[in-house]
Protein backbone atom coordinates (compact mmCIF):
# COMPACT_ATOMS: atom_id res chain seq x y z
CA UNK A 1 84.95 -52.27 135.45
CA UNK A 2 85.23 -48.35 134.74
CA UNK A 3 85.06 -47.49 131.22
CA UNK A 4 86.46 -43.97 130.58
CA UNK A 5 85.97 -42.48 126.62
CA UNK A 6 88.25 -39.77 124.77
CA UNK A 7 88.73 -38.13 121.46
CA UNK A 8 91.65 -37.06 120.69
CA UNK A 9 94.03 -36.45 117.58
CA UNK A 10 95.61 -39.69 115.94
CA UNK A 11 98.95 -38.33 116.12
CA UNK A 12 99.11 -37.15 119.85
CA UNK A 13 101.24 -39.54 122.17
CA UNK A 14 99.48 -42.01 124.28
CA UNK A 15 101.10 -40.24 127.48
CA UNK A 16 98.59 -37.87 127.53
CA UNK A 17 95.34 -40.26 127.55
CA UNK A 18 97.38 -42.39 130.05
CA UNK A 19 97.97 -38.95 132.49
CA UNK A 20 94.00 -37.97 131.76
CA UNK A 21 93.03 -41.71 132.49
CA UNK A 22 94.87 -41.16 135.74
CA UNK A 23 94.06 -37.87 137.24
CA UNK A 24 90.34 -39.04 136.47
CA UNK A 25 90.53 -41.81 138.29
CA UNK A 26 92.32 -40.72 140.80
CA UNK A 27 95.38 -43.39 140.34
CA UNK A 28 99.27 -43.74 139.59
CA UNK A 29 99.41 -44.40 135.89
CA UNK A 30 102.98 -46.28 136.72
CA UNK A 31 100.54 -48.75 138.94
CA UNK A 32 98.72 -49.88 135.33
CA UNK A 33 100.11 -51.10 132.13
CA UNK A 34 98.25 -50.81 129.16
CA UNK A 35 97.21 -53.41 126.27
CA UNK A 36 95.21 -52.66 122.75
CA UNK A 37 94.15 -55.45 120.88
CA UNK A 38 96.42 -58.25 123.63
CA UNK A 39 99.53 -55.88 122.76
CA UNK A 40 101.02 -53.94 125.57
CA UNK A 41 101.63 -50.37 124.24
CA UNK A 42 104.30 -47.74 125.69
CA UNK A 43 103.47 -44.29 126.37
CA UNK A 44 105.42 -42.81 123.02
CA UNK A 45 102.89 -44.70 121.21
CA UNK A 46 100.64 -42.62 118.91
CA UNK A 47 96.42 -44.44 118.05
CA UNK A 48 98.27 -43.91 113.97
CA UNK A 49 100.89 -45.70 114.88
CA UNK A 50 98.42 -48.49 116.66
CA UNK A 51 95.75 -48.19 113.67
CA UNK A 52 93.71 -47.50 116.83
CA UNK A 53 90.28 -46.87 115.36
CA UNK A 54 87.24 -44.72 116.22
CA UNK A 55 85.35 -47.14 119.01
CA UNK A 56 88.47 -49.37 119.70
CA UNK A 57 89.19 -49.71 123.70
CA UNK A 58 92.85 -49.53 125.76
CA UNK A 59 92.92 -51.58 128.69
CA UNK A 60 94.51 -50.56 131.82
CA UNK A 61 95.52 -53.50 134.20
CA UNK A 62 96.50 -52.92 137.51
CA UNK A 63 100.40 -54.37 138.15
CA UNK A 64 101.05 -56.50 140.75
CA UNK A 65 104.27 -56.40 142.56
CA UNK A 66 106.68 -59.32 144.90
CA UNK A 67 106.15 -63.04 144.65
């Protein structure tokens, strides 16, 4: 388990933690989908509009495609 930390405005969009989150790891952000507090949360999302809080985590679990 990586754990990656930020700081960033309350009102910027989640896109650009999700594109930082993937250049540094070296990944496909469309390959992840991403969950604070159990809910999945969508890119246009802002922390405000989560009542994401200083010290809170987003999880970023890896997709799995077919079946």
């Amino acid at each position: 388990t990586s754990k990656l930390f930020f700081k960033v405005s309350p009102t910027i969009k989640l896109k650009k933690i999700i594109q930082t989150f993937a250049k540094k790891m070296d990944v496909d952000s469309k390959s992840y989908v991403y969950f604070f507090d159990g809910e999945r949360i969508h890119e246009s999302n802002t922390p405000l509009q989560l009542e994401i809080q200083d010290g809170d985590s987003i999880e970023a679990k890896l997709t799995t495609h077919g079946g």
